[in-house]
Protein backbone atom coordinates (compact mmCIF):
# COMPACT_ATOMS: atom_id res chain seq x y z
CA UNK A 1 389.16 161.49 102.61
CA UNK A 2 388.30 159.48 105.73
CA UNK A 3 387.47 161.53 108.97
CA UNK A 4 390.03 159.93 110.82
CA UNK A 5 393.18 158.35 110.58
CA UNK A 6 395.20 155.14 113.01
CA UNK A 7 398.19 155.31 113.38
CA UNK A 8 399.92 152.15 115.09
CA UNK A 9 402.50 148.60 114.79
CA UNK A 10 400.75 146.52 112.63
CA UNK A 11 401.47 143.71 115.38
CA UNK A 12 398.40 145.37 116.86
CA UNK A 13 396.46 144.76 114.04
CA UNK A 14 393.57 142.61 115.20
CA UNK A 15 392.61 144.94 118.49
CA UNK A 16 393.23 148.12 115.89
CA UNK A 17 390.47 146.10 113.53
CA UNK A 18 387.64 146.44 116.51
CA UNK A 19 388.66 150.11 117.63
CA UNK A 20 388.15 150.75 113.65
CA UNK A 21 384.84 149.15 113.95
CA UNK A 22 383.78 151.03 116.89
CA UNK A 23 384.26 154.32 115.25
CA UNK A 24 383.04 153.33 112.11
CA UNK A 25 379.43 152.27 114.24
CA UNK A 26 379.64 155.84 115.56
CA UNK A 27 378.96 157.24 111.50
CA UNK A 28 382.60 158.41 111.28
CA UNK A 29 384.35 156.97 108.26
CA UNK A 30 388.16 155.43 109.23
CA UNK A 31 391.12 155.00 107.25
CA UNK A 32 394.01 152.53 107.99
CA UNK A 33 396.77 151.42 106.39
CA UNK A 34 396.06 148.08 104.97
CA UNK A 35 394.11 149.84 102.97
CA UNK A 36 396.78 150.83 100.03
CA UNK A 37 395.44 150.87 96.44
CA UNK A 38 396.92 149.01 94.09
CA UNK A 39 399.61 150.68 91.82
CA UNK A 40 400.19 153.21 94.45
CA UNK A 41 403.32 154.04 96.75
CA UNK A 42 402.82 152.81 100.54
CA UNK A 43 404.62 156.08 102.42
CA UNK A 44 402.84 158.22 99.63
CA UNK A 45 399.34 157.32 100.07
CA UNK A 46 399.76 157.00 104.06
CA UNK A 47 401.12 161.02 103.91
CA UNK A 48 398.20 161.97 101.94
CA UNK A 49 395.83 160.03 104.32
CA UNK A 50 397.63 161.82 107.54
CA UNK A 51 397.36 165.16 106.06
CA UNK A 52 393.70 164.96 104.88
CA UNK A 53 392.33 163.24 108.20
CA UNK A 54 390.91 165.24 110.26
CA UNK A 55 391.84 163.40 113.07
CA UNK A 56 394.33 160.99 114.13
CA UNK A 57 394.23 158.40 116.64
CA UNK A 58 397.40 157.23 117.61
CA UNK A 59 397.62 153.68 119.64
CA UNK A 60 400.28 153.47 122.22
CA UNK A 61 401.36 149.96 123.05
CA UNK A 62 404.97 148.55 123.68
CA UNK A 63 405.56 147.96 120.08
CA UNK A 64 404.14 151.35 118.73
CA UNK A 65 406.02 153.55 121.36
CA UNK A 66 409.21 151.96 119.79
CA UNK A 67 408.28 152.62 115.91
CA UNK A 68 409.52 156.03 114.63
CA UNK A 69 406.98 155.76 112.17
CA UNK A 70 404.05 155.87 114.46
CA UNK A 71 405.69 158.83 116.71
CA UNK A 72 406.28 160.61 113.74
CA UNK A 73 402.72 160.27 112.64
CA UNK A 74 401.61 161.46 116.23
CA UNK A 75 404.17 164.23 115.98
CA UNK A 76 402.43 165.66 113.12
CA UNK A 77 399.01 165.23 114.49
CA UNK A 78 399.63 167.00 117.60
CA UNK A 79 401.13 169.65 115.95
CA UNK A 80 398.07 170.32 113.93
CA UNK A 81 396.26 169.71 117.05
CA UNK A 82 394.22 166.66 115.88
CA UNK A 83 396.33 164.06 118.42
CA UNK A 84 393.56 162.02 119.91
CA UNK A 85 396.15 159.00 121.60
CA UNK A 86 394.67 155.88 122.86
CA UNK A 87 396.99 154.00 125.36
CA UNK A 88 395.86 149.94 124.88
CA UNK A 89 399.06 149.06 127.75
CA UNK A 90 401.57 150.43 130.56
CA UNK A 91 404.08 152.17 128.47
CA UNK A 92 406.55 155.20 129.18
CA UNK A 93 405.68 157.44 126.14
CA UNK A 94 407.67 159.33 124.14
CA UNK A 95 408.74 162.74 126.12
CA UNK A 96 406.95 164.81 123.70
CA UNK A 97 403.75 163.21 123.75
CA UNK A 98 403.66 162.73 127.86
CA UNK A 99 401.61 166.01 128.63
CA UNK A 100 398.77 164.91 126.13
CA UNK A 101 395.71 162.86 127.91
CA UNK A 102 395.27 159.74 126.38
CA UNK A 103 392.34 157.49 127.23
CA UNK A 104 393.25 154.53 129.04
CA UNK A 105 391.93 151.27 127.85
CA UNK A 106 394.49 149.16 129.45
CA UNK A 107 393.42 145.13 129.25
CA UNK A 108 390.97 146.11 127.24
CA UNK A 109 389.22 142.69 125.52
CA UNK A 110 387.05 144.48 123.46
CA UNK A 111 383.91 145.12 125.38
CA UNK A 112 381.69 147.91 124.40
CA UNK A 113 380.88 148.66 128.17
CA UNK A 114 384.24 150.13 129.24
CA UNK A 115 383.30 153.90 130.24
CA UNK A 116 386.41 154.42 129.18
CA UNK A 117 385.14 154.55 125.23
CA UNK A 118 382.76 157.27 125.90
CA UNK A 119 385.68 159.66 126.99
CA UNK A 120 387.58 158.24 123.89
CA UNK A 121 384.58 158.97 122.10
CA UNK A 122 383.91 162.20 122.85
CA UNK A 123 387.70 163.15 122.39
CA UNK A 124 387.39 162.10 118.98
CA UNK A 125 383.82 164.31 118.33
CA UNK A 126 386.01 167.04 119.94
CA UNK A 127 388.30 167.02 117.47
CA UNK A 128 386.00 166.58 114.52
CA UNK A 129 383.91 169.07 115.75
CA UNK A 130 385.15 171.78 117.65
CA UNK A 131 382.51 174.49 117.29
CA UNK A 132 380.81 171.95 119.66
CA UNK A 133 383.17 173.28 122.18
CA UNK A 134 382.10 176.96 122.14
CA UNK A 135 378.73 176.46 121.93
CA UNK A 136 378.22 177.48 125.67
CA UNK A 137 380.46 180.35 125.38
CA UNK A 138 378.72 181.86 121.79
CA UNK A 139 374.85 181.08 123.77
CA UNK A 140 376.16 183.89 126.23
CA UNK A 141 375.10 186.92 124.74
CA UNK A 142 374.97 190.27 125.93
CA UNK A 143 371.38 192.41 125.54
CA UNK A 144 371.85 194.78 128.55
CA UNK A 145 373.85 198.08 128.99
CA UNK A 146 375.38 196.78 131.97
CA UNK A 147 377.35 193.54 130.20
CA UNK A 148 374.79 190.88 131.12
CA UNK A 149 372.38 189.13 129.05
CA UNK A 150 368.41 188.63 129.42
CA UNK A 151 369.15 186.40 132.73
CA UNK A 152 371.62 189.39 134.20
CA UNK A 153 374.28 186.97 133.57
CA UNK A 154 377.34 189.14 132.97
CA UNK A 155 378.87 188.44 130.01
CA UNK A 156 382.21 186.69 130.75
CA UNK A 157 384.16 187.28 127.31
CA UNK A 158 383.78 191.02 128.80
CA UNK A 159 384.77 190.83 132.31
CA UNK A 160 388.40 189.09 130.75
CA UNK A 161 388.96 192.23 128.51
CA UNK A 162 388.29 194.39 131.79
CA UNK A 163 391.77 196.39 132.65
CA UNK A 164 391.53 195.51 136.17
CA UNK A 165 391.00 191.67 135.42
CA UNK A 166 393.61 191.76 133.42
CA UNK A 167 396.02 193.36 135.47
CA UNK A 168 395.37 190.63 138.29
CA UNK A 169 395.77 188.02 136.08
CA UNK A 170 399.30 189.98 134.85
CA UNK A 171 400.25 189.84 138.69
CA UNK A 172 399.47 186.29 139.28
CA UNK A 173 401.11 184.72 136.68
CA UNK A 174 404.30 186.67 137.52
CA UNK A 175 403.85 185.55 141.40
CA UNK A 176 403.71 181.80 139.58
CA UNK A 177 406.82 182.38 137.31
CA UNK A 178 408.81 183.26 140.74
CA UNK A 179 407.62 180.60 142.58
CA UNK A 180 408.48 177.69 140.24
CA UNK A 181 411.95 179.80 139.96
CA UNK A 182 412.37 179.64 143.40
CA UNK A 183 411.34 175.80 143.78
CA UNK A 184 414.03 175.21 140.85
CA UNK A 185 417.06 176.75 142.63
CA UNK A 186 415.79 176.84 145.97
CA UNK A 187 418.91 174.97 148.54
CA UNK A 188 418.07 171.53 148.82
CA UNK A 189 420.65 170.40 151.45
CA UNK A 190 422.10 167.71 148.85
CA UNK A 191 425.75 169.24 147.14
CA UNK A 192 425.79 170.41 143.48
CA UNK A 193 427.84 167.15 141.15
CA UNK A 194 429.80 167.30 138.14
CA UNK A 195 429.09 164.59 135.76
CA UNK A 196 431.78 164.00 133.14
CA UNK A 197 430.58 161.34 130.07
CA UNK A 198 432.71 159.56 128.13
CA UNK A 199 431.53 158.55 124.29
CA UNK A 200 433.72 156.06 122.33
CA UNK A 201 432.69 153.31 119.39
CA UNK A 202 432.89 150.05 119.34
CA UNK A 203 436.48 149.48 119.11
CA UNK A 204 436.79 151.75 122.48
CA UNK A 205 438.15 154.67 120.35
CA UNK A 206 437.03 157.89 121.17
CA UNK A 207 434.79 159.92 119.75
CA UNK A 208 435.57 163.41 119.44
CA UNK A 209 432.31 164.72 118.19
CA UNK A 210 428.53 165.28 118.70
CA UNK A 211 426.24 165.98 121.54
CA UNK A 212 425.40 164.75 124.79
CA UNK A 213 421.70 165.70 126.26
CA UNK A 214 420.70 164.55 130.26
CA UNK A 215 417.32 164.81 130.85
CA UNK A 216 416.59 166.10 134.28
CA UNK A 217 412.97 166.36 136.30
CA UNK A 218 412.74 170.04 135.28
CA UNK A 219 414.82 170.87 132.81
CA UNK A 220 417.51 169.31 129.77
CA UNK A 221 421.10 170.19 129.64
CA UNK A 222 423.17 170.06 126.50
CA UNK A 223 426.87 169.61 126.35
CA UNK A 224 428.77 169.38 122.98
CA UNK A 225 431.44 166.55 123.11
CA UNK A 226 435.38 167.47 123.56
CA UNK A 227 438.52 166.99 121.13
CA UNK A 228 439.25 164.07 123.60
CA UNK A 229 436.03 162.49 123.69
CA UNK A 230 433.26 163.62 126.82
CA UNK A 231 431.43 166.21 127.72
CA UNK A 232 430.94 167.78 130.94
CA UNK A 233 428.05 168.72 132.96
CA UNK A 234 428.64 171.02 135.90
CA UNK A 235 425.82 172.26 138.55
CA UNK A 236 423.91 168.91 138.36
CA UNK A 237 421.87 168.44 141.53
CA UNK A 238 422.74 165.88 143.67
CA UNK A 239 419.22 164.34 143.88
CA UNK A 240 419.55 163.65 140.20
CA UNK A 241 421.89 160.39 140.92
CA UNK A 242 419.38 159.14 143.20
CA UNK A 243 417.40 157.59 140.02
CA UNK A 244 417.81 156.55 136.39
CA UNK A 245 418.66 159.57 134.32
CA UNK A 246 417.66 159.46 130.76
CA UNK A 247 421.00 160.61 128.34
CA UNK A 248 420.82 160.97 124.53
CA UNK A 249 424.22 161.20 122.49
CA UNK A 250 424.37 161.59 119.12
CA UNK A 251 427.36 162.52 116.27
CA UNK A 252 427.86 162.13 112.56
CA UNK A 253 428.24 158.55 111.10
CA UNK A 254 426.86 157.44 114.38
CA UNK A 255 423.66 156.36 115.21
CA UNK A 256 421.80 158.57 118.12
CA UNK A 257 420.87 156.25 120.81
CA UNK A 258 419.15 157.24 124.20
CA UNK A 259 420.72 155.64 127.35
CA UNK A 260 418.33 155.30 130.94
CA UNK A 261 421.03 154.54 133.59
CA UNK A 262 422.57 155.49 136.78
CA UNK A 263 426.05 158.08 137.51
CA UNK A 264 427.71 156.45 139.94
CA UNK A 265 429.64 158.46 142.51
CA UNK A 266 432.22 160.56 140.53
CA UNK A 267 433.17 158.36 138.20
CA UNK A 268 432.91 159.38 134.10
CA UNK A 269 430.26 157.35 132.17
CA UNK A 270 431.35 155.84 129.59
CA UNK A 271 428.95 155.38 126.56
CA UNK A 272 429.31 153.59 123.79
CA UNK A 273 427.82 154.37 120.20
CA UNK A 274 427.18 152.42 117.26
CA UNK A 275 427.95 152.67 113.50
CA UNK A 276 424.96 154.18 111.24
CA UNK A 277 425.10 151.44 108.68
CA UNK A 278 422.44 150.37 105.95
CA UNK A 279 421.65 147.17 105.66
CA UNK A 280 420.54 145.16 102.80
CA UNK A 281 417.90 141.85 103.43
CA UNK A 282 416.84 139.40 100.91
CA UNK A 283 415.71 136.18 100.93
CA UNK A 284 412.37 134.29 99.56
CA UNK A 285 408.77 133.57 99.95
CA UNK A 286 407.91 130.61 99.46
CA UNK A 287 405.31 127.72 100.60
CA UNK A 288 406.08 124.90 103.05
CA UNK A 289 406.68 123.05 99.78
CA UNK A 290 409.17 125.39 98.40
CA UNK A 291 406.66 127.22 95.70
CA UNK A 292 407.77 130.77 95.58
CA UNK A 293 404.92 133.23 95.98
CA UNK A 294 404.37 135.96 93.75
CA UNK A 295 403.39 139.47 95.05
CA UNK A 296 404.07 139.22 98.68
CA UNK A 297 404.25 142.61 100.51
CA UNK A 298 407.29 142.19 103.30
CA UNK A 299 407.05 145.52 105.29
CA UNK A 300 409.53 146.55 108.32
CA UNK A 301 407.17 147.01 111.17
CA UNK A 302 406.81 150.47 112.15
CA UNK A 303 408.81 152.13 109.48
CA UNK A 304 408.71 153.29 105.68
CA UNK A 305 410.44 150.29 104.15
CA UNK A 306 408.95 147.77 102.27
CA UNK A 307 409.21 145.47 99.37
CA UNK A 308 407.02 143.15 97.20
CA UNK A 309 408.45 139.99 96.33
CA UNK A 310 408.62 138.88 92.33
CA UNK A 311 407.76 135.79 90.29
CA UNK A 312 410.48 133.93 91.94
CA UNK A 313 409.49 134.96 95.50
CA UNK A 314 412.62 137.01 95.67
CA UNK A 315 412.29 140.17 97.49
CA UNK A 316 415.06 142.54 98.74
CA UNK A 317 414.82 145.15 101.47
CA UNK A 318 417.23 148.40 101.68
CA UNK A 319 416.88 149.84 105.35
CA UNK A 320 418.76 152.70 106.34
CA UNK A 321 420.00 154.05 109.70
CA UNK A 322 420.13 150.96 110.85
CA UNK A 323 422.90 149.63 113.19
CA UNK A 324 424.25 146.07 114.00
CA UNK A 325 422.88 144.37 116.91
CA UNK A 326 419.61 145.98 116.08
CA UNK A 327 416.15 144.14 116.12
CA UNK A 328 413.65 144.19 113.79
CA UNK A 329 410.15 142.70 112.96
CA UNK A 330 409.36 141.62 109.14
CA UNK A 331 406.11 141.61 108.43
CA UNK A 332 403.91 140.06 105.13
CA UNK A 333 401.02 140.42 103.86
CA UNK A 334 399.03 138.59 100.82
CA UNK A 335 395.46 138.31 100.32
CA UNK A 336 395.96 134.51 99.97
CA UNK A 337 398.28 133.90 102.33
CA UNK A 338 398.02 134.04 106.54
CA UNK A 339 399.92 137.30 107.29
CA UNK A 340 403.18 136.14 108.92
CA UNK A 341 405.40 138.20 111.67
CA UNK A 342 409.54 137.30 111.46
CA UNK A 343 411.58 138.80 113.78
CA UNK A 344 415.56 139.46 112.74
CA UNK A 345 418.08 140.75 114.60
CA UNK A 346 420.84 142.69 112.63
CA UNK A 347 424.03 140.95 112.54
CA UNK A 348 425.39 141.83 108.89
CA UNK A 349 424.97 144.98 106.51
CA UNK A 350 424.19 142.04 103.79
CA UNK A 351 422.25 139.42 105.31
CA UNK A 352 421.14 136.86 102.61
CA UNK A 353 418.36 133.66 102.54
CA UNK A 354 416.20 135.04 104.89
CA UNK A 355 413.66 133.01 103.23
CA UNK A 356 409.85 133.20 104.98
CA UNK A 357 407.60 130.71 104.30
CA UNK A 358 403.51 131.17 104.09
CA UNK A 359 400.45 129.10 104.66
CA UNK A 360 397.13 129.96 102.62
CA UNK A 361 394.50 130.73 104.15
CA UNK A 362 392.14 128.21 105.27
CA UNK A 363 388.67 129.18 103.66
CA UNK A 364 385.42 128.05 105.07
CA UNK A 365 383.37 126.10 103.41
């Protein structure tokens, strides 16, 4: 059991290799996932490893923040409250994970100096060692009648549990409750809109089921879609067409897709969703001079599916809720081979010959 787990795209691999090493210097073992015994199943072992850490770094960069794999992993840290995120580049995170303080090692190159490690750092001791964290509070101990200790200190665990103390506290957080009621419906000057969205597939048929979310600066509505095909939002403050608003739709046998775009005037939005399909890859892996290579891992970056390609070099891939026009990255990996990155964008539920080809690796001599 390693003390604590990474979680991020394997496209990061090579800056996730020196963070490892960093920790590792610092006397905490580190566990990450190219580390997969042999004989054993990849989303098995990396469960065990997430649930045994005891804590998990996550790494945001622009290709983690778009793996569900890696927010799910983070989603299950921070509910256990061992989240410890590490943001390597400008991203816009994943709404649940926004409120969480991440140390910021933007352009980072690697350099040991950045003061920015030592709050990563001592995030990471937090988390492995929270009794650390009360060690100020449990040196406060009362020896006087009067609720103070040697120094006449008063004991502050006891002036919280006093009635009075606790009845101003009581007071003040109802005085904060109404405020931030009153700044939510409080007149603004700008009218009240009704925005009506429109959800059809890809043939322009409707669809006449599912939900429709809007994200707004305080609050999310939800609207359930029609017999005929939209769903309408009523009471929407007018200041809310003034930007980009963030709307998530989702129904059966479609796939759920999040849209970021302007409501125009009046006008309904119309939205369109596409087919949850799965898709089936195969192809080869082979040399540059068409020798098929034997016990290739070909993983799909950021997610649970993976294959391992067989005498031949054949290997086939099953993905599912996957839609057409998406993009993916294949990824191998071979411990005499260079590690190769494909992208594919899907254009087929059966897409065949996607044959990748491998260079061994160049050893020194």
């Amino acid at each position: 059991m390693a003390d604590i787990f990474i979680s991020y795209s394997s496209e990061d691999k090579s800056t996730v290799q020196e963070i490892a090493s960093l920790l590792e210097a610092k006397g905490w073992t580190v566990w990450w996932d190219r580390e997969i015994p042999i004989g054993q199943k990849f989303d098995e072992v990396i469960e065990r490893e997430l649930q045994n850490a005891r804590c998990v770094v996550v790494i945001w960069t622009q290709r983690s923040v778009n793996s569900q794999w890696v927010k799910n992993e983070a989603l299950e840290a921070a509910q256990k409250n061992k989240l410890v995120p590490l943001m390597l580049e400008e991203v816009t995170l994943p709404l649940a994970f926004k409120r969480i303080e991440a140390a910021m090692l933007i352009g980072w190159k690697g350099e040991e100096s950045n003061p920015e490690l030592q709050h990563f750092y001592a995030s990471v001791n937090e988390v492995l060692n929270p009794s650390a964290a009360d060690s100020f509070t449990n040196a406060i101990k009362p020896t006087g009648g009067n609720g103070t200790d040697k120094h006449g200190i008063h004991d502050t665990r006891r002036f919280f549990k006093s009635p009075v103390v606790l009845l101003a506290l009581g007071i003040l957080l109802l005085l904060v409750t109404v405020f931030i009621l009153w700044k939510i419906n409080r007149p603004t000057g700008i009218s009240e809109r009704t925005i009506t969205i429109r959800i059809f597939d890809w043939k322009k048929n409707p669809i006449t089921a599912g939900n429709v979310k809007i994200y707004l600066n305080e609050y999310i509505r939800s609207q359930s879609v029609d017999n005929v095909g939209q769903a309408l939002f009523t009471g929407i403050p007018g200041t809310a067409a003034q930007s980009k608003m963030k709307i998530e739709v989702s129904s059966p046998g479609f796939a759920t897709k999040t849209f970021d775009t302007l409501v125009i005037n009046d006008r309904p939005l119309e939205l369109v969703l596409p087919l949850t399909t799965v898709v089936n890859i195969s192809g080869r892996v082979k040399t540059a001079a068409e020798l098929p290579i034997k016990g290739v891992e070909i993983s799909v970056d950021g997610t649970r599916y993976y294959a391992v390609s067989i005498t031949d070099g054949t290997y086939n891939l099953r993905l599912e809720e996957y839609t057409l026009g998406d993009e993916i990255s294949l990824t191998t990996s071979h411990p005499n081979y260079e590690d190769k990155t494909v992208s594919l964008r899907i254009t087929s539920p059966d897409i065949k010959g996607e044959d990748i080809f491998l260079n061994p690796v160049q050893k020194n001599h």
